[in-house]
Protein backbone atom coordinates (compact mmCIF):
# COMPACT_ATOMS: atom_id res chain seq x y z
CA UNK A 1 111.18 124.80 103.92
CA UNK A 2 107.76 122.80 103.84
CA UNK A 3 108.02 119.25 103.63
CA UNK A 4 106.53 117.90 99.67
CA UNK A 5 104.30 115.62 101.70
CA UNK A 6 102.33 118.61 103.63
CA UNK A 7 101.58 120.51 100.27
CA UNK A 8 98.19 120.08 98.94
CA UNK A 9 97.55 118.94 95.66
CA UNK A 10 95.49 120.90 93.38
CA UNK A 11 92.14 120.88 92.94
CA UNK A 12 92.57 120.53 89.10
CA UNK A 13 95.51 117.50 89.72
CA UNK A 14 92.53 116.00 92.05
CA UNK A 15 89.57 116.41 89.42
CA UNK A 16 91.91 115.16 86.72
CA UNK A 17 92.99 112.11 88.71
CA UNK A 18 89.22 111.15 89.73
CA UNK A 19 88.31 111.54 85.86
CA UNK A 20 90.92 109.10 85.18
CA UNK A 21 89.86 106.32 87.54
CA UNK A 22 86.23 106.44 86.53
CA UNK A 23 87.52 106.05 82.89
CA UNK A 24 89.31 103.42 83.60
CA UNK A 25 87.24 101.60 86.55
CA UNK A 26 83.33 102.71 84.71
CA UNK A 27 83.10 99.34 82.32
CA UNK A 28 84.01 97.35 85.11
CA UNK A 29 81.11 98.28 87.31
CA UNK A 30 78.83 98.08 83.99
CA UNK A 31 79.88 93.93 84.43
CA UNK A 32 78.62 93.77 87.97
CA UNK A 33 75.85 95.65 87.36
CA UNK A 34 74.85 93.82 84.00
CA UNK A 35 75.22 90.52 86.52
CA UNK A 36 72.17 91.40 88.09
CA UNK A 37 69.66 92.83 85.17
CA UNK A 38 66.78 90.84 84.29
CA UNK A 39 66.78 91.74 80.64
CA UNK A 40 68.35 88.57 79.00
CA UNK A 41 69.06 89.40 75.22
CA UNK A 42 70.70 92.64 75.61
CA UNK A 43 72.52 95.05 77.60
CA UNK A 44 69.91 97.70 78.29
CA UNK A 45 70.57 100.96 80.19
CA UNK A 46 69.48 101.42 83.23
CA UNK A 47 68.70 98.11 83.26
CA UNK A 48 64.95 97.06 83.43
CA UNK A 49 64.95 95.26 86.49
CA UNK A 50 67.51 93.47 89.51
CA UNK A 51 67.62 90.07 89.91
CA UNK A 52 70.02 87.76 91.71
CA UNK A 53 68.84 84.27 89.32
CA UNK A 54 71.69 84.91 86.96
CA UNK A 55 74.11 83.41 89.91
CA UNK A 56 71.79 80.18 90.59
CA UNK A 57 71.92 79.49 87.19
CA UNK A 58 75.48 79.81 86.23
CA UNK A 59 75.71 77.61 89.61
CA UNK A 60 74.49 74.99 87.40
CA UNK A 61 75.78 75.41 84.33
CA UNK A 62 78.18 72.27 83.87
CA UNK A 63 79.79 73.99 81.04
CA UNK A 64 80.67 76.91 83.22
CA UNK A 65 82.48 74.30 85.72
CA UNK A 66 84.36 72.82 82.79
CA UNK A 67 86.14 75.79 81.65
CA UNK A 68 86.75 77.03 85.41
CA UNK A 69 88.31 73.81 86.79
CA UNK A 70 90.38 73.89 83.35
CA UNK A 71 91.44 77.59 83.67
CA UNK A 72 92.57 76.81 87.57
CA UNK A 73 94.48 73.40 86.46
CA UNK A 74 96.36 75.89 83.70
CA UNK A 75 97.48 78.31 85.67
CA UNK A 76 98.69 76.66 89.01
CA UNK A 77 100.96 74.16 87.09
CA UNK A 78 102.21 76.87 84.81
CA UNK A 79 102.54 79.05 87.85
CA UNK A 80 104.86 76.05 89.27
CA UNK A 81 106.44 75.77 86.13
CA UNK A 82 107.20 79.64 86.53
CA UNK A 83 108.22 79.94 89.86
CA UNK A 84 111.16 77.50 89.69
CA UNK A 85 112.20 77.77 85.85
CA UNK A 86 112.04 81.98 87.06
CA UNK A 87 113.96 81.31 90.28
CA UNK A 88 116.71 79.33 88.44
CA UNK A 89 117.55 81.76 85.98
CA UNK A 90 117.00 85.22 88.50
CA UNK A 91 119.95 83.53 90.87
CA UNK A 92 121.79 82.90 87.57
CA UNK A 93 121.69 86.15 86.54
CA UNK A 94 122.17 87.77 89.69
CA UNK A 95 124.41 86.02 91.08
CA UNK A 96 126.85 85.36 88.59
CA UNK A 97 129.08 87.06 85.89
CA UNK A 98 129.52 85.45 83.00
CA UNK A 99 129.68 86.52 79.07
CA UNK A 100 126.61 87.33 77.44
CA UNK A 101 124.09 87.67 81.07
CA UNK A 102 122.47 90.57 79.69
CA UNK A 103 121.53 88.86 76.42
CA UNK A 104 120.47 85.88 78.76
CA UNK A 105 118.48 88.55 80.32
CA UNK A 106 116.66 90.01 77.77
CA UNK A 107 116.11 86.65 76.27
CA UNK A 108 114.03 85.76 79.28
CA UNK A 109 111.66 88.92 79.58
CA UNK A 110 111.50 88.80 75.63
CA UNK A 111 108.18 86.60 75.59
CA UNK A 112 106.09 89.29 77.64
CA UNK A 113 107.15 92.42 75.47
CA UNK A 114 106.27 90.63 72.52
CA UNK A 115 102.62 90.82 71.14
CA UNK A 116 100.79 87.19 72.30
CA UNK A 117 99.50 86.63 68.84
CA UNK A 118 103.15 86.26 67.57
CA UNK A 119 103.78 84.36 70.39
CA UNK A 120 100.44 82.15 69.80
CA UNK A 121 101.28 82.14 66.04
CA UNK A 122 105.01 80.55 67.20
CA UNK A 123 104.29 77.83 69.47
CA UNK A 124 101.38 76.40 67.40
CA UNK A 125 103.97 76.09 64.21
CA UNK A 126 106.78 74.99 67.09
CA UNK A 127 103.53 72.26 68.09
CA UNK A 128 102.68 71.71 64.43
CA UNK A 129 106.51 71.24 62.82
CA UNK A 130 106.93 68.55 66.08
CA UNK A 131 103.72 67.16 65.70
CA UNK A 132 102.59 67.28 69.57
CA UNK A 133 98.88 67.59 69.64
CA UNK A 134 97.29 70.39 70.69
CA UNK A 135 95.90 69.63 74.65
CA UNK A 136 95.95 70.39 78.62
CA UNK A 137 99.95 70.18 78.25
CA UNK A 138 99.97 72.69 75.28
CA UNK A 139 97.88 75.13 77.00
CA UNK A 140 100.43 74.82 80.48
CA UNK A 141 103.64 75.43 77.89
CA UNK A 142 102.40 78.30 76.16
CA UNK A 143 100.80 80.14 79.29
CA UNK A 144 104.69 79.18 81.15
CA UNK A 145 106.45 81.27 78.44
CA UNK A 146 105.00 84.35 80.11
CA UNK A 147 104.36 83.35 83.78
CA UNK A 148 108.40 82.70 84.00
CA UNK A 149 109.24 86.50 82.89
CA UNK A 150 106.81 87.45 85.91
CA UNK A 151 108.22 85.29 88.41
CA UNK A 152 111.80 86.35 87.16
CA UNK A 153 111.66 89.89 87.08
CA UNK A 154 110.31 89.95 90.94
CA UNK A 155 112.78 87.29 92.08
CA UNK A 156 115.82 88.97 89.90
CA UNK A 157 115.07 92.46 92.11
CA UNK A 158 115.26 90.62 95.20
CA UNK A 159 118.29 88.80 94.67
CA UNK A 160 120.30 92.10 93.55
CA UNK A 161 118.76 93.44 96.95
CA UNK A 162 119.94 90.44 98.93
CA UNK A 163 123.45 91.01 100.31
CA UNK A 164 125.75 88.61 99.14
CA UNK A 165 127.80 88.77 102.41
CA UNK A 166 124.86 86.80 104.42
CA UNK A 167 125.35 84.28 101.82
CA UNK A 168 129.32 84.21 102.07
CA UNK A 169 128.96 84.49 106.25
CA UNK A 170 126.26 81.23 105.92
CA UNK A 171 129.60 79.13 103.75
CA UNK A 172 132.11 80.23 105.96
CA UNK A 173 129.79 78.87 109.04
CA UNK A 174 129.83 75.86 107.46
CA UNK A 175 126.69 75.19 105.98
CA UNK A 176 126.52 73.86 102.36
CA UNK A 177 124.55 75.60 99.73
CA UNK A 178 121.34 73.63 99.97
CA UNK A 179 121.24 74.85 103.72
CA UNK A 180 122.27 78.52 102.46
CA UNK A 181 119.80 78.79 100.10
CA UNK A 182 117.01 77.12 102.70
CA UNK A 183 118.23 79.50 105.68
CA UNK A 184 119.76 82.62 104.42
CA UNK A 185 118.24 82.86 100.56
CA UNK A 186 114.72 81.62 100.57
CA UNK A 187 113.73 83.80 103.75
CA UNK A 188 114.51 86.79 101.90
CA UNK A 189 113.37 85.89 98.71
CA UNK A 190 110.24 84.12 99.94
CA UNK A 191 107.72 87.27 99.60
CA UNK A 192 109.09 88.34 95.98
CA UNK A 193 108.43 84.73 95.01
CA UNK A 194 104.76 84.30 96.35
CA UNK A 195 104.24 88.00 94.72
CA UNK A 196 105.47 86.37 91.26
CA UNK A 197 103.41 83.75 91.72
CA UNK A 198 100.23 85.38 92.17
CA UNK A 199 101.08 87.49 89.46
CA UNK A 200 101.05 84.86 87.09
CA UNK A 201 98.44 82.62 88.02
CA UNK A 202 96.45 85.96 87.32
CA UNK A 203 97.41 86.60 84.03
CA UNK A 204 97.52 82.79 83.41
CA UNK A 205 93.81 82.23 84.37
CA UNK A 206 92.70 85.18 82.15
CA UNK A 207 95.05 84.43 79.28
CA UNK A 208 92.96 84.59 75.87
CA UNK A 209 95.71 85.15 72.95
CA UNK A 210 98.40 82.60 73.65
CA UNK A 211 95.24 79.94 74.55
CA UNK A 212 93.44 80.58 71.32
CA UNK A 213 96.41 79.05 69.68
CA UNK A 214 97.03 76.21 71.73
CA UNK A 215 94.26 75.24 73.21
CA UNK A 216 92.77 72.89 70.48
CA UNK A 217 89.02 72.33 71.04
CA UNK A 218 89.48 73.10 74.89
CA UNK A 219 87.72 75.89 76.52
CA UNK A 220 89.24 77.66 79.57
CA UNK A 221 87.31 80.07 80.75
CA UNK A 222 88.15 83.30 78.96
CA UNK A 223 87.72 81.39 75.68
CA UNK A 224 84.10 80.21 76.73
CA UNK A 225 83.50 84.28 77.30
CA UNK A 226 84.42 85.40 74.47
CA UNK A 227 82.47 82.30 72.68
CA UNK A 228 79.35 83.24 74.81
CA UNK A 229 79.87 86.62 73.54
CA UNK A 230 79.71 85.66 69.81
CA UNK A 231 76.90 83.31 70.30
CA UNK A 232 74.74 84.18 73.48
CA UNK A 233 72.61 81.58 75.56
CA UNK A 234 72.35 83.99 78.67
CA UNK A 235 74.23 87.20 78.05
CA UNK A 236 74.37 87.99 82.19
CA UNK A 237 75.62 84.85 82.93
CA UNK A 238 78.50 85.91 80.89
CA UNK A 239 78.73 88.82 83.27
CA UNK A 240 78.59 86.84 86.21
CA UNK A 241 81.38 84.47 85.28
CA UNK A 242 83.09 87.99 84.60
CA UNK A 243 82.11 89.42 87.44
CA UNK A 244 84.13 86.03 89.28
CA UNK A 245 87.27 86.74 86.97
CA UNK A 246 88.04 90.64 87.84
CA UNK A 247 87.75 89.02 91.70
CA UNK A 248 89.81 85.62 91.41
CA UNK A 249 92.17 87.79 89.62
CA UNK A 250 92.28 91.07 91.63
CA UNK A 251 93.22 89.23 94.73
CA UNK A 252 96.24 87.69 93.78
CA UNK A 253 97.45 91.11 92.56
CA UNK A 254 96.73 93.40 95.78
CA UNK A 255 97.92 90.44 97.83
CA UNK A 256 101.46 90.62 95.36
CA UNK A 257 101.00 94.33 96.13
CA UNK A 258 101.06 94.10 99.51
CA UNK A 259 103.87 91.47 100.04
CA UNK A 260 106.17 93.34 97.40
CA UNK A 261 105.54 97.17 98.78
CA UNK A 262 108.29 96.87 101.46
CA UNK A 263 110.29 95.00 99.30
CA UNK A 264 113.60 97.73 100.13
CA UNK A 265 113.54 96.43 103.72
CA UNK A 266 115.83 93.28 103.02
CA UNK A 267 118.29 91.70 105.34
CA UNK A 268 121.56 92.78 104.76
CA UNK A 269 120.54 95.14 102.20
CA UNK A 270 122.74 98.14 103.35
CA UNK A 271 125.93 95.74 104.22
């Protein structure tokens, strides 16, 4: 019997597949492209002419460097936030029985399946009722409420995949359960962790929903897109910045890729 892996796949599965990733992939190399056109005003096609100016200038836009530091400040505390609030409640879950852990569950991946304007609309009459102004801090809690469910759902599958006898052998061996967790837990959680992480700071730095509603009269740098959209200085500088977003956040998530695709090969996994 021939192996599934030596059968070719049909021309017509092939076509269909290639149509699919130039649907999906085509407007994204119309931003990289539109980051080089000299045509200011409007998005011509082809585009009249190449230039590489757009890049000095939005070099020195100071307004551009506002909204970028802001975006990166966001999204590596909320990442923090995420990655121990999500570690906390994934051993919690995983690791114990008690009543009601599935609601506990659901409770905590709940924020990410629901629609980020009715989580935007939420916090700002949670921030209103309380009366905490709207600033930096407002920005980090509302991106956190998603960044946790990313953190938890990759450190939740690792702990299920972690044997628990390591962790019983590492007690019985005398070691307490800050040692366990730093010599037996961490070192096999480590990878689904830094995956999380990455995972969030990406969809933390290019967060536009949640942000419109907490965010006050701060920009981060999604919300000064879509702003340069509606009211246009220098429509490719736009694309540039862009053209910087799809990379900052397209490395965190092949690197998460990466670190996460042999994920089955844990220690102790079979035992």
């Amino acid at each position: 019997m021939r192996s599934d892996r030596n059968q070719k796949t049909p021309l017509g599965l092939k076509i269909a597949a290639g149509l699919g990733l130039i649907f999906l992939h085509a407007p994204i190399l119309l931003i990289f492209v539109y980051a080089f056109t000299t045509e200011e005003k409007s998005y011509q096609w082809p585009p009249p002419g190449l230039t590489t100016q757009w890049f000095a200038v939005t070099w020195n836009r100071p307004d551009v460097w506002e909204a970028l530091s802001l975006s990166v400040r966001v999204a590596a505390i909320s990442t923090a936030i995420a990655v121990v609030l999500g570690t906390l409640c994934a051993a919690a879950v995983s690791r114990s029985k008690f009543f009601g852990r599935e609601t506990v569950s659901l409770l905590v991946i709940l924020p990410i399946a629901l629609p980020g304007i009715i989580t935007g609309i939420a916090l700002r009459s949670a921030f209103a009722l309380t009366d905490i102004p709207f600033s930096f801090w407002t920005i980090i809690l509302g991106h956190a409420t998603f960044c946790v469910v990313v953190v938890y759902n990759n450190a939740v599958a690792r702990f299920r995949r972690t044997s628990g006898s390591m962790i019983e052998a590492s007690m019985d061996l005398g070691a307490d359960g800050f040692q366990t967790f730093r010599y037996v837990v961490l070192p096999n959680i480590a990878t689904a962790l830094l995956a999380g992480g990455m995972l969030a700071f990406a969809l933390s730095f290019d967060e536009v929903i949640v942000t419109t509603f907490t965010a006050g009269q701060q920009q981060t740098l999604p919300i000064w897109m879509l702003e340069e959209l509606i009211r246009p200085r220098q429509r490719p500088v736009t694309n540039v910045v862009a053209m910087v977003v799809v990379l900052v956040t397209l490395l965190p998530i092949l690197l998460a890729y990466y670190l996460t695709r042999d994920g089955d090969q844990i220690a102790g996994s079979g035992k």
